[in-house]
Protein backbone atom coordinates (compact mmCIF):
# COMPACT_ATOMS: atom_id res chain seq x y z
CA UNK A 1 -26.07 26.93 -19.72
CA UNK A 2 -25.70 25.01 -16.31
CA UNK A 3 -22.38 25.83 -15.43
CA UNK A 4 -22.02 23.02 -12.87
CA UNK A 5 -19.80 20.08 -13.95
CA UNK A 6 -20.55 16.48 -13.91
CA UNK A 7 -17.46 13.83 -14.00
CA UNK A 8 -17.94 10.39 -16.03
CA UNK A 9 -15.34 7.94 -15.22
CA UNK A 10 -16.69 4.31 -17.52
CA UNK A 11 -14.17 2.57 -19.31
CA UNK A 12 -16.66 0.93 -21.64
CA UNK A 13 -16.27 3.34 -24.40
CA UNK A 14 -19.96 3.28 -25.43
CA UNK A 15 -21.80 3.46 -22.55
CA UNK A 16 -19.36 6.90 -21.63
CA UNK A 17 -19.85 8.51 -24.95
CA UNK A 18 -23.78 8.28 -24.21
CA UNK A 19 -23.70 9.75 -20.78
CA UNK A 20 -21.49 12.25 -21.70
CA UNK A 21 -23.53 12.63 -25.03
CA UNK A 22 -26.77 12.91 -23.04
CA UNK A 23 -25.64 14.95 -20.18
CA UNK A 24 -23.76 17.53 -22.50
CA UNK A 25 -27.59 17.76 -24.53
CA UNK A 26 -29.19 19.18 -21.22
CA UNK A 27 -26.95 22.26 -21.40
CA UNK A 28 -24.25 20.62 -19.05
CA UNK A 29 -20.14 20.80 -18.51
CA UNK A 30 -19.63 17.11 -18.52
CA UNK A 31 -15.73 15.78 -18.08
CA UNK A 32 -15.61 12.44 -19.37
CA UNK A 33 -12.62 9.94 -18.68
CA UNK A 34 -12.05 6.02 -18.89
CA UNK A 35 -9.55 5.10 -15.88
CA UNK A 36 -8.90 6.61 -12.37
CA UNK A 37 -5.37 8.24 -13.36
CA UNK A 38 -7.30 10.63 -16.16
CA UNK A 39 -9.90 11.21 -13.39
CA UNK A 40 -7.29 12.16 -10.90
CA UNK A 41 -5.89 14.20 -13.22
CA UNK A 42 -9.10 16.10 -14.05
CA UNK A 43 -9.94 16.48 -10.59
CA UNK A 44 -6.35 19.04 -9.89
CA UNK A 45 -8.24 21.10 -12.65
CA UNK A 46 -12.33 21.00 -12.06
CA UNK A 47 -14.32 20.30 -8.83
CA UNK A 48 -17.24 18.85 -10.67
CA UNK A 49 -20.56 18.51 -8.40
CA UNK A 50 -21.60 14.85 -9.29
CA UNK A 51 -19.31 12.06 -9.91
CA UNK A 52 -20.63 9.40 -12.23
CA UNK A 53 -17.78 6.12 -11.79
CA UNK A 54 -17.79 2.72 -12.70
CA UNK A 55 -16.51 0.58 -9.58
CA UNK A 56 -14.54 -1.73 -11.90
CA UNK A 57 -11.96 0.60 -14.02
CA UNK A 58 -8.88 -1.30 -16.03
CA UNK A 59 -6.22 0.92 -13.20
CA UNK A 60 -8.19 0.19 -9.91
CA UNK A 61 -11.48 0.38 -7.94
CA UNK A 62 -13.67 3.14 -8.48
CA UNK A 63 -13.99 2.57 -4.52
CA UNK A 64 -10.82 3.55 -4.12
CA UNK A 65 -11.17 6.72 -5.79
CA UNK A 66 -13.99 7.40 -3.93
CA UNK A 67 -11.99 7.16 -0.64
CA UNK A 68 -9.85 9.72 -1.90
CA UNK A 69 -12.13 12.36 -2.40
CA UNK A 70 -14.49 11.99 0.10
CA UNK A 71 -10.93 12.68 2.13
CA UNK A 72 -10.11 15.56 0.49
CA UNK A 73 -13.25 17.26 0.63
CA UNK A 74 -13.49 16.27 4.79
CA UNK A 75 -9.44 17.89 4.63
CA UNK A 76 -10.83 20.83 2.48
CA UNK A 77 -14.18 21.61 5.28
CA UNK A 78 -11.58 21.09 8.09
């Protein structure tokens, strides 16, 4: 099993379940949430390798979330 984890954050609830669905079949840890407060949540817990977001989410801008990881990880290498 591929022990590297993927994060999904899609609030439409079908297209998540089948990316999750589909990445979990290939053997891998997939985290799958629906808004950026579960995914900031998730993200204290797992360091996943590959981030999978919608840009529109019903709390905010995927964007936005992106901002604040790429500045964490820049924080992290400093």
């Amino acid at each position: 099993m591929n022990s590297e984890q993927i994060m999904i954050v899609e609030d439409d609830n079908e297209l998540n379940r089948g990316l999750c669905t589909a990445y979990r079949s290939e053997g891998r840890n997939v985290i799958c949430v629906s808004t950026i407060s579960e995914a900031r949540d998730q993200l204290l817990l797992f360091k996943p390798a590959l981030i999978l977001m919608d840009i529109n989410l019903p709390d905010g801008s995927g964007l936005d979330l992106l901002g604040e990881v790429k500045r964490k990880i820049r924080r992290s290498l400093s």
